[in-house]
C-alpha atoms as a PDB file:
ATOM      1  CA  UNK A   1      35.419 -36.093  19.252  1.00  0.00           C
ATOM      2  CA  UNK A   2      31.994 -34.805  17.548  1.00  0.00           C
ATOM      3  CA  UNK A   3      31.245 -35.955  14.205  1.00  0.00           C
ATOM      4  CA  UNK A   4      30.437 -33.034  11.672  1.00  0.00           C
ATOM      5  CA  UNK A   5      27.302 -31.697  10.330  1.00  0.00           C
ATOM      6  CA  UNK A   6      25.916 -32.910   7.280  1.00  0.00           C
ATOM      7  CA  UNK A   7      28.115 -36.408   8.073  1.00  0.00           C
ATOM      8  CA  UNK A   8      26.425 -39.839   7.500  1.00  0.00           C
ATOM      9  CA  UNK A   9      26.654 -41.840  10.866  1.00  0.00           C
ATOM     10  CA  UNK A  10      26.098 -45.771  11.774  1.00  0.00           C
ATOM     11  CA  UNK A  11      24.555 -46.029  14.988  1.00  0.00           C
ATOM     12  CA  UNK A  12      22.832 -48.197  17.409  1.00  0.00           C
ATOM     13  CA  UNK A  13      19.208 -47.158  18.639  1.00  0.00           C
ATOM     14  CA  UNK A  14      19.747 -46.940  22.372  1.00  0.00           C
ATOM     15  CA  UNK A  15      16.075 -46.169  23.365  1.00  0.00           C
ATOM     16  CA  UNK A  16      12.825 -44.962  22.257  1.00  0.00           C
ATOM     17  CA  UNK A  17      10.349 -42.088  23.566  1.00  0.00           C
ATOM     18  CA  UNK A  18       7.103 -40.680  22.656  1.00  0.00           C
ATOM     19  CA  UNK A  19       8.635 -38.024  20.919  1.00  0.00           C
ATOM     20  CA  UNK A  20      11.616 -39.338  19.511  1.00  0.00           C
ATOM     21  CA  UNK A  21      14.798 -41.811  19.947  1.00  0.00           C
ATOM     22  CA  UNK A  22      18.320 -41.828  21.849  1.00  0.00           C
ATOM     23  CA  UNK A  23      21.058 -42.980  19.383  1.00  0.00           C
ATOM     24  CA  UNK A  24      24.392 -44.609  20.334  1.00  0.00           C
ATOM     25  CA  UNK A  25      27.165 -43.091  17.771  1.00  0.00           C
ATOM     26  CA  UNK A  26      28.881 -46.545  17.014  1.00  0.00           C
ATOM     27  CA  UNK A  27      32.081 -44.515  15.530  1.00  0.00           C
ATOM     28  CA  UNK A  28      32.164 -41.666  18.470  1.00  0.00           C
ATOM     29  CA  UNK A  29      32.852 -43.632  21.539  1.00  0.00           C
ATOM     30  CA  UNK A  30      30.941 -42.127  24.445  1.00  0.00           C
ATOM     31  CA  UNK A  31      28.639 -40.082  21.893  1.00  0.00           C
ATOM     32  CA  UNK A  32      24.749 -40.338  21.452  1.00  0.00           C
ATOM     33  CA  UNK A  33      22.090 -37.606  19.838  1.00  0.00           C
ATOM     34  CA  UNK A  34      18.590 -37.643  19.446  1.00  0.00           C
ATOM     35  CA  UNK A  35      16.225 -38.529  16.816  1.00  0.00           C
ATOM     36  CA  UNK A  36      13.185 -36.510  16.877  1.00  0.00           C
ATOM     37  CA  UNK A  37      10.123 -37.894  15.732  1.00  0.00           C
ATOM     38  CA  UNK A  38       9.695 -35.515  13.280  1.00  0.00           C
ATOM     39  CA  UNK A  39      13.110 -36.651  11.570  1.00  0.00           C
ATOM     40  CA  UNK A  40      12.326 -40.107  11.103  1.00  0.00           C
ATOM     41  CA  UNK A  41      10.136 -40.195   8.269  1.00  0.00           C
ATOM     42  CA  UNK A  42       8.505 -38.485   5.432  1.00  0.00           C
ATOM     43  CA  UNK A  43       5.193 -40.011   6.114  1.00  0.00           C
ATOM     44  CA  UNK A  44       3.265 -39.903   9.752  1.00  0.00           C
ATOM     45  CA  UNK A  45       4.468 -41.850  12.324  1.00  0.00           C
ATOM     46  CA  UNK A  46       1.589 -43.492  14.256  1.00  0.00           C
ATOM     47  CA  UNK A  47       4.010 -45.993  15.999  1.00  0.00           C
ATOM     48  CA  UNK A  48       8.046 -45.320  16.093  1.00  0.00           C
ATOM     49  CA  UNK A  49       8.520 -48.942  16.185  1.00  0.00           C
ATOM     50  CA  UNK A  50       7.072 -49.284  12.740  1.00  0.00           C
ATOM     51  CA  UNK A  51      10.726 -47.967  11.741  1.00  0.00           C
ATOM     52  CA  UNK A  52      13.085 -48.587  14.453  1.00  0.00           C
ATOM     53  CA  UNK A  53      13.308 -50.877  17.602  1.00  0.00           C
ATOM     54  CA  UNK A  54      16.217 -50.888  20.124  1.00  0.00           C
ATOM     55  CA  UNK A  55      19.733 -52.169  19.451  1.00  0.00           C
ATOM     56  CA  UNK A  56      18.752 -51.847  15.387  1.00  0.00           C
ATOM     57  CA  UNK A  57      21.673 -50.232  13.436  1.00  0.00           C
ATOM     58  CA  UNK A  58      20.303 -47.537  11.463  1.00  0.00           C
ATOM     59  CA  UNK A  59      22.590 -44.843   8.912  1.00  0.00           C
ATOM     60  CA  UNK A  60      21.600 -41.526  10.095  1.00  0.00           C
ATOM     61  CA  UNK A  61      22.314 -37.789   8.649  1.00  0.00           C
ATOM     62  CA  UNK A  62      24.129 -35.322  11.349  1.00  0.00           C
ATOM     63  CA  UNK A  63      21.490 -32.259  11.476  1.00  0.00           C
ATOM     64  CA  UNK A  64      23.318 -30.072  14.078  1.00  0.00           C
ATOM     65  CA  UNK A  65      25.967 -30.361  16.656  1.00  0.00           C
ATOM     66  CA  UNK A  66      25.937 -28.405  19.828  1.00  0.00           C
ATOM     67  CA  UNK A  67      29.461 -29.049  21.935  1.00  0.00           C
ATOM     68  CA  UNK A  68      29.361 -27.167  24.424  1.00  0.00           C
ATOM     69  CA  UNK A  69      25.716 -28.942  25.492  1.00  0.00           C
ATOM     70  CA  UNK A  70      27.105 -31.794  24.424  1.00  0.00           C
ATOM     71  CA  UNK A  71      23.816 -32.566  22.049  1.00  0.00           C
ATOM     72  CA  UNK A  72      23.771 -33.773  18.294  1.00  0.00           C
ATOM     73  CA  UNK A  73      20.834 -34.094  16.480  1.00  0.00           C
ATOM     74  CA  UNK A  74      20.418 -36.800  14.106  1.00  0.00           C
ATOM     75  CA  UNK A  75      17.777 -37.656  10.703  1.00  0.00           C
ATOM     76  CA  UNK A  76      16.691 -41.117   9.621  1.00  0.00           C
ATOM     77  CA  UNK A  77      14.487 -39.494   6.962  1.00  0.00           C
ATOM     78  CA  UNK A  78      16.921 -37.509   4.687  1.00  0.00           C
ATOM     79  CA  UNK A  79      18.891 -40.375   4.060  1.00  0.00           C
ATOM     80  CA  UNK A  80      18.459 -42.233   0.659  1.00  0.00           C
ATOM     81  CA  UNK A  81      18.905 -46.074   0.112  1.00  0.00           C
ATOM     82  CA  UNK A  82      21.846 -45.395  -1.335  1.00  0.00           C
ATOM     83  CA  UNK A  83      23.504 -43.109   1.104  1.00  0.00           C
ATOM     84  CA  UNK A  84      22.320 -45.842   3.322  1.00  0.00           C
ATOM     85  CA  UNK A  85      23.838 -48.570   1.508  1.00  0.00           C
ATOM     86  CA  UNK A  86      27.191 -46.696   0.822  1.00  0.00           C
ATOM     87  CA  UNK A  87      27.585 -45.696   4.496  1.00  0.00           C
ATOM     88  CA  UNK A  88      27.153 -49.403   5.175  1.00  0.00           C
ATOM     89  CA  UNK A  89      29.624 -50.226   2.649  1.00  0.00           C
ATOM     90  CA  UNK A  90      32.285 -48.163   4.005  1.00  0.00           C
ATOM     91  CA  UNK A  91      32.266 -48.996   7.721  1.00  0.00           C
ATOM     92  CA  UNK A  92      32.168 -52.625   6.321  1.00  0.00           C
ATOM     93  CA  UNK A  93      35.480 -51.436   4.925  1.00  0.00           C
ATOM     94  CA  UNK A  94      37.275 -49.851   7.035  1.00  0.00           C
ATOM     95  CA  UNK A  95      36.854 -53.155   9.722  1.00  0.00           C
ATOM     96  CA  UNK A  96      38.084 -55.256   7.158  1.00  0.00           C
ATOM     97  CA  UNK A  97      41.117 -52.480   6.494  1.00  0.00           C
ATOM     98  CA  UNK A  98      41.953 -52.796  10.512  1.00  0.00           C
ATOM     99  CA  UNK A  99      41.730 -56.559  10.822  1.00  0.00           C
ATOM    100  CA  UNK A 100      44.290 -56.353   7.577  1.00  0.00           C
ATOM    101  CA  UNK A 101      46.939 -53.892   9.593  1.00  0.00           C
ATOM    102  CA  UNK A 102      46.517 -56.603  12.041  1.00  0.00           C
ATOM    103  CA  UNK A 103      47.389 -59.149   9.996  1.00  0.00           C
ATOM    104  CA  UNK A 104      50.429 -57.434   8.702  1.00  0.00           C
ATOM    105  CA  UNK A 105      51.664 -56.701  12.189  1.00  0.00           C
ATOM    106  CA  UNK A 106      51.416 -60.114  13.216  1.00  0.00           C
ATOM    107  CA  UNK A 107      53.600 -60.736  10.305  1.00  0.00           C
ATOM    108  CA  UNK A 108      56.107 -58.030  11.103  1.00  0.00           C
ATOM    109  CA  UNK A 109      55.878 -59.180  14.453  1.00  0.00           C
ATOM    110  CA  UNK A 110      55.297 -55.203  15.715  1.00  0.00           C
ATOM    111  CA  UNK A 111      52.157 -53.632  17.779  1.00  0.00           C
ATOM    112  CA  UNK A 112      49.268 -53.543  15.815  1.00  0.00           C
ATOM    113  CA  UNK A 113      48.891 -49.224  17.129  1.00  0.00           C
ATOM    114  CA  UNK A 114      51.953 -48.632  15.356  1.00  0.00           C
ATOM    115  CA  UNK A 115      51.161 -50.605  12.175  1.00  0.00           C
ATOM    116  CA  UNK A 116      48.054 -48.659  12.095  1.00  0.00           C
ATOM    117  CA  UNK A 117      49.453 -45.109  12.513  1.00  0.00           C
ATOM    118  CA  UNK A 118      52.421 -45.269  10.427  1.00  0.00           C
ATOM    119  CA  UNK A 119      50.238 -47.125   7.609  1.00  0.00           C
ATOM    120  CA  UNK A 120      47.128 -44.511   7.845  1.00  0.00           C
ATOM    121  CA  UNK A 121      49.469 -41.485   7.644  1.00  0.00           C
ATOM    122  CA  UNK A 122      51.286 -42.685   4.716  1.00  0.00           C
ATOM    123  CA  UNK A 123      48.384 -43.448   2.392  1.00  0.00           C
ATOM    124  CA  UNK A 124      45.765 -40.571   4.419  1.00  0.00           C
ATOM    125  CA  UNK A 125      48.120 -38.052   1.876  1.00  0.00           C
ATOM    126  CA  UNK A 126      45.907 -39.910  -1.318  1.00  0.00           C
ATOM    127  CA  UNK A 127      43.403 -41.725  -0.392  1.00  0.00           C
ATOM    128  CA  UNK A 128      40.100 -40.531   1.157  1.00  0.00           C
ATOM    129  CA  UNK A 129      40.211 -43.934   3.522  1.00  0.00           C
ATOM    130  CA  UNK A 130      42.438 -46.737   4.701  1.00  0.00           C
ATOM    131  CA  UNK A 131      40.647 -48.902   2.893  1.00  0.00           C
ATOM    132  CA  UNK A 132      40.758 -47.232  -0.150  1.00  0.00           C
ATOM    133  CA  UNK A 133      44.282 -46.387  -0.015  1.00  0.00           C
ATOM    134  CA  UNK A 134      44.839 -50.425   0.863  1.00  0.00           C
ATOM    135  CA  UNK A 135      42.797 -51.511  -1.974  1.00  0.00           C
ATOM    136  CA  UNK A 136      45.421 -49.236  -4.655  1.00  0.00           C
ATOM    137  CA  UNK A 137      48.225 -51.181  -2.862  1.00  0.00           C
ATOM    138  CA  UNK A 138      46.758 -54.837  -3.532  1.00  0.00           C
ATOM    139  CA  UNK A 139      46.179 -53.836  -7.732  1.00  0.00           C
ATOM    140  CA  UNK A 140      49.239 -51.104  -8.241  1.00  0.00           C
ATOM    141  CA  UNK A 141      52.160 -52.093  -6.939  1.00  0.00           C
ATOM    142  CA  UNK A 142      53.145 -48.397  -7.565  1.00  0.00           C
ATOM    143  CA  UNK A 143      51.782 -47.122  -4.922  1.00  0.00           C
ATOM    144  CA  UNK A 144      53.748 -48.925  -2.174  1.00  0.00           C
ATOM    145  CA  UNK A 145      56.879 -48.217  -3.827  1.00  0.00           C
ATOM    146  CA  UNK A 146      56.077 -44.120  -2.965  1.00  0.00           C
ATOM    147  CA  UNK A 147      55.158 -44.937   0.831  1.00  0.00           C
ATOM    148  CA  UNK A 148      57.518 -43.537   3.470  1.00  0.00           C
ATOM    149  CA  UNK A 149      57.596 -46.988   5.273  1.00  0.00           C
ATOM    150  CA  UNK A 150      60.938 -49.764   5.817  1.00  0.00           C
ATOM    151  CA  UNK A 151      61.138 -52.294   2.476  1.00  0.00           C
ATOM    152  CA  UNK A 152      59.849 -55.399   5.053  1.00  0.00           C
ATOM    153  CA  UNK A 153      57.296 -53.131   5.872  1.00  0.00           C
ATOM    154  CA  UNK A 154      56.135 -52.430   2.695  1.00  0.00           C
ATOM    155  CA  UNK A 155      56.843 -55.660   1.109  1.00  0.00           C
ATOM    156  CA  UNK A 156      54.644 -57.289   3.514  1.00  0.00           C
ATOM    157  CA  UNK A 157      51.431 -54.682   2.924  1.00  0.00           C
ATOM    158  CA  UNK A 158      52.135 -55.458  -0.538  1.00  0.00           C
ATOM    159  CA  UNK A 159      51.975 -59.316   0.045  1.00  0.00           C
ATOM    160  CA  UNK A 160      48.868 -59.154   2.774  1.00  0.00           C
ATOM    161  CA  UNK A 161      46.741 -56.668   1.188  1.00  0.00           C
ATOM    162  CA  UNK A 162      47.173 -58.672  -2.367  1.00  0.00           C
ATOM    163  CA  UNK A 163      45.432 -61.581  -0.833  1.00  0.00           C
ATOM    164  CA  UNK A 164      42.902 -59.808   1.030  1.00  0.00           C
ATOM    165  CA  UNK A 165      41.461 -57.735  -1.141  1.00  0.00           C
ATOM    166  CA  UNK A 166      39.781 -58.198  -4.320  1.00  0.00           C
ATOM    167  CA  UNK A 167      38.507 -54.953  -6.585  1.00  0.00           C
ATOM    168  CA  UNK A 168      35.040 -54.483  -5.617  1.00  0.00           C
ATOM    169  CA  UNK A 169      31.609 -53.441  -7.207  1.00  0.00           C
ATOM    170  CA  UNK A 170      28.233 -52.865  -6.587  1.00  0.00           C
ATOM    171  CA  UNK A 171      25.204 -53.601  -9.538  1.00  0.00           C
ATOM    172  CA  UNK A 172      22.205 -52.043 -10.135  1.00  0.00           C
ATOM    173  CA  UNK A 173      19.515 -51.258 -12.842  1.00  0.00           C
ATOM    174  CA  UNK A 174      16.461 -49.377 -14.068  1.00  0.00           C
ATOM    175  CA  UNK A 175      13.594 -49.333 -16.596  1.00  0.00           C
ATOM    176  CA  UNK A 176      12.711 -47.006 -19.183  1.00  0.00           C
ATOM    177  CA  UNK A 177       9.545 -46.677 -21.246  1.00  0.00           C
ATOM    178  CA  UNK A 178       9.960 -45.526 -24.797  1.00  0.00           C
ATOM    179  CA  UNK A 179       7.880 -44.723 -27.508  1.00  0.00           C
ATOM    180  CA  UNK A 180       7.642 -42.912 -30.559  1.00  0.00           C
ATOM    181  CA  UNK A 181       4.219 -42.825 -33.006  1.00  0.00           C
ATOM    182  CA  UNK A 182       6.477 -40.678 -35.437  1.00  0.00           C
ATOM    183  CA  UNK A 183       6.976 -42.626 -39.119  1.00  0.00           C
ATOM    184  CA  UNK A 184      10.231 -43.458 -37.725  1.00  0.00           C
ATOM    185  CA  UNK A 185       9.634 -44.204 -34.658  1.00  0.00           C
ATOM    186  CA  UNK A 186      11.608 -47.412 -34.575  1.00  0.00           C
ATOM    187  CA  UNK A 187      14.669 -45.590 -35.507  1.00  0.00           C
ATOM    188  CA  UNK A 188      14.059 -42.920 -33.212  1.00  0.00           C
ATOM    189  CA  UNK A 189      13.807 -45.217 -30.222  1.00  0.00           C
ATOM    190  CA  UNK A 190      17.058 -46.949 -31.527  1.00  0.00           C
ATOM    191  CA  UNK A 191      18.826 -43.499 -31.323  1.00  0.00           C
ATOM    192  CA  UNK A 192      17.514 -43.433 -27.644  1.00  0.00           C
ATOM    193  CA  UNK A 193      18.914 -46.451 -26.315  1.00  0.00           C
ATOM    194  CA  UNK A 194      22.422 -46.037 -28.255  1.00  0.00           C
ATOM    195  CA  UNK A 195      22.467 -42.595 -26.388  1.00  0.00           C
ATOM    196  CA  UNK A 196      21.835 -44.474 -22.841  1.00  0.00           C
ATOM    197  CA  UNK A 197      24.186 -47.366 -23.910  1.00  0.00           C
ATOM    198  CA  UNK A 198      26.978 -44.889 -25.230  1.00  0.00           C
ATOM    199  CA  UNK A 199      26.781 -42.352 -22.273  1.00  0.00           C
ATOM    200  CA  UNK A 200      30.584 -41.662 -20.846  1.00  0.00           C
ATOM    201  CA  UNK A 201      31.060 -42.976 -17.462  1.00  0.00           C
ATOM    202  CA  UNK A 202      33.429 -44.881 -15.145  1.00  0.00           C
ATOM    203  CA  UNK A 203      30.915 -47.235 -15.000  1.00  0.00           C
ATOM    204  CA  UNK A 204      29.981 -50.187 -16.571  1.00  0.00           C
ATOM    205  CA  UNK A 205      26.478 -49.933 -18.406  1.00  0.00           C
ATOM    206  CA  UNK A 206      24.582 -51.849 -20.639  1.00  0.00           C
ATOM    207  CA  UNK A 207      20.836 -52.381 -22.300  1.00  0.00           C
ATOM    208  CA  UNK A 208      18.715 -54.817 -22.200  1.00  0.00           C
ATOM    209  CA  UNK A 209      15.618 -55.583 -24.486  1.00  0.00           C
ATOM    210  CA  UNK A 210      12.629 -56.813 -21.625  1.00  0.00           C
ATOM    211  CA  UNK A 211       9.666 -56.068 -23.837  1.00  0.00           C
ATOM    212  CA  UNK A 212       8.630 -53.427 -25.727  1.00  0.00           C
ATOM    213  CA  UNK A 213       8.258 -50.769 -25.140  1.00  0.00           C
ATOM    214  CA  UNK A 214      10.316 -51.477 -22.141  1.00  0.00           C
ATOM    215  CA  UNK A 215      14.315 -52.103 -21.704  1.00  0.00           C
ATOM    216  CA  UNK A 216      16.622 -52.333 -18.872  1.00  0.00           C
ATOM    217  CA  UNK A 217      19.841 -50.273 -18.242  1.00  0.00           C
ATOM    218  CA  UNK A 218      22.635 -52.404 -15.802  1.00  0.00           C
ATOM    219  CA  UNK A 219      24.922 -50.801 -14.535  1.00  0.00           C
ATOM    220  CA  UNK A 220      28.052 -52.152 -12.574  1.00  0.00           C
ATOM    221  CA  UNK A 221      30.556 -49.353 -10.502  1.00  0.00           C
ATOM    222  CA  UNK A 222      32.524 -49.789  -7.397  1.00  0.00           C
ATOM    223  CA  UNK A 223      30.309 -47.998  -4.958  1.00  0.00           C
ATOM    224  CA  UNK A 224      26.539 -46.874  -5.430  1.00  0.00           C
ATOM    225  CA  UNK A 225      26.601 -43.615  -5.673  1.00  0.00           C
ATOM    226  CA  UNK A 226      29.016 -43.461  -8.615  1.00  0.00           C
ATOM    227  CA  UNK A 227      26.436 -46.020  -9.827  1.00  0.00           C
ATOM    228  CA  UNK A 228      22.937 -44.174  -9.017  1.00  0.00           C
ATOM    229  CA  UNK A 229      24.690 -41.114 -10.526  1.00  0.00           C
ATOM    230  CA  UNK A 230      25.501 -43.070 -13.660  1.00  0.00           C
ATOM    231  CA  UNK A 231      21.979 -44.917 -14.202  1.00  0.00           C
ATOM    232  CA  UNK A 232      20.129 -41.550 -13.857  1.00  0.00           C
ATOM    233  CA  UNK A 233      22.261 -39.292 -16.360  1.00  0.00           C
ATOM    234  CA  UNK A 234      22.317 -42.289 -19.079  1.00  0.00           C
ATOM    235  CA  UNK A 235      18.604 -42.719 -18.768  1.00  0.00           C
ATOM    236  CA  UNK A 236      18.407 -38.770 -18.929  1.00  0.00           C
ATOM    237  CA  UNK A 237      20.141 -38.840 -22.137  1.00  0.00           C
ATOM    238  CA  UNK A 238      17.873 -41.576 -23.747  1.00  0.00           C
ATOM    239  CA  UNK A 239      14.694 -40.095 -22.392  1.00  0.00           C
ATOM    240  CA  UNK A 240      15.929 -36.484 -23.307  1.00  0.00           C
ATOM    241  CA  UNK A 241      16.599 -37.638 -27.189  1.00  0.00           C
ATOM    242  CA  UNK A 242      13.029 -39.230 -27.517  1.00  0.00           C
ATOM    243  CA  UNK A 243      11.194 -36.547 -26.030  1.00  0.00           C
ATOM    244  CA  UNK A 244      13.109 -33.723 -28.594  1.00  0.00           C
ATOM    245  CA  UNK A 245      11.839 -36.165 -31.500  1.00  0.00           C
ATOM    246  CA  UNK A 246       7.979 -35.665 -30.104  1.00  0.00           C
ATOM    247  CA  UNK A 247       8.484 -39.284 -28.602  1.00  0.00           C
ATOM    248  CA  UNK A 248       7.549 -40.463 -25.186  1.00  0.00           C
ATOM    249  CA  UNK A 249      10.278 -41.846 -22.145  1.00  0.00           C
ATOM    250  CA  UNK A 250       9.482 -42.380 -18.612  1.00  0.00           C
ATOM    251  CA  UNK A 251      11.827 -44.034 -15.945  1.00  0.00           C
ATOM    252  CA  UNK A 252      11.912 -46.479 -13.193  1.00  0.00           C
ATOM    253  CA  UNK A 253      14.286 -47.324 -10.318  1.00  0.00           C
ATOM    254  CA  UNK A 254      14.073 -51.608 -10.635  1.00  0.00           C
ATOM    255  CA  UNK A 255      13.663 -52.539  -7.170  1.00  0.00           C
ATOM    256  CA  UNK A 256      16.106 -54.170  -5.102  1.00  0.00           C
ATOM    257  CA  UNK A 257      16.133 -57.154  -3.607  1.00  0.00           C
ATOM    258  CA  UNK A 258      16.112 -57.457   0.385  1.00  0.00           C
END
């Protein structure tokens, strides 16, 4: 099996060359591509090592895929932090969905294989992962009710997945610079932050006063790109307003911790 092109990949650098870098596919068994050097960042690379060393795990973007050669070529530089950090997120997820299915077949006394394959076809019809689909079966009890599975069966997914899963988010937050040398400029740059603090989302935002002319948008969603995706089109919306009234708006990414 060959992942697709255009698919975000976890893998384990295998080893490095002058002109590039062999990459273990952790999620395709037997499966490695290549990491030219070109590919691995926007800036010159004097030394490869500078940004990656063997056995790292690094998120890479699928360029091409050649299956009949049997070669994939893979990007390190076209991937954003928080591509990166979403990627990381969700094969974090789906381990913790398979030690779950374990957990419940331990229960149901049953082979963890045919936990896993009856489970994964049931909620594969609505959810985009296991974990995902285990998640709506620990906060809607709903959703188990409509599964094609025996009552112990479901009954114990129910009970398991309840207590090992917890809704989750992710936080995080920008800057924006406003100001406004209109007579009513104060009110202008009020208008601006009620527009980033009132933008429609399924998000959680809020604004924060730092110092003027500076203040902080938060915002709190269950993965990161949802959340990038929010903090950009609220600050758009405050920066947007001030600039029609002959004001001035700039933004910044705050930077996250490591």
């Amino acid at each position: 099996m060959f992942p697709n092109e255009g698919e975000f990949v976890l893998g384990t650098v295998q080893s490095i060359f002058k002109q590039g870098a062999f990459i273990t596919l952790d999620e395709y068994v037997g499966k490695r591509g290549m990491l030219p050097l070109s590919e691995i960042s926007l800036k010159w690379v004097r030394n490869i090592r500078d940004y990656v060393k063997e056995g790292q795990k690094v998120v890479l973007l699928v360029l091409k895929v050649d299956m009949e050669r049997g070669h994939i070529d893979l990007s390190l530089r076209r991937v954003n932090d928080a591509q990166r950090k979403q990627k990381l997120q969700d094969v974090k997820q789906e381990q913790r969905a398979k030690k779950i299915l374990e957990l419940i077949a331990a229960e149901l006394k049953v082979k963890p294989g045919e936990v896993f394959e009856k489970v994964n076809a049931e909620l594969g019809k609505d959810y985009v992962s296991l974990y995902k689909g285990l998640e709506a079966v620990s906060t809607n009890p709903a959703v188990v009710e409509k599964l094609k599975l025996p009552d112990k069966w479901k009954t114990v997914l129910a009970e398991i997945a309840g207590k090992s899963i917890k809704p989750p988010y992710v936080e995080i937050a920008g800057y924006v610079e406003l100001r406004s040398y209109e007579p009513n400029g104060i009110d202008v740059i009020k208008k601006s932050l009620e527009k980033i603090a009132q933008h429609k989302s399924e998000a959680e935002l809020s604004v924060g006063y730092i110092s003027a002319p500076i203040y902080r948008i938060h915002v709190k969603a269950h993965d990161y790109k949802t959340a990038e995706k929010v903090l950009q089109q609220a600050s758009d919306a405050g920066l947007s307003y001030i600039q029609e009234k002959r004001g001035v708006g700039e933004f910044h990414r705050e930077l996250e911790k490591q």
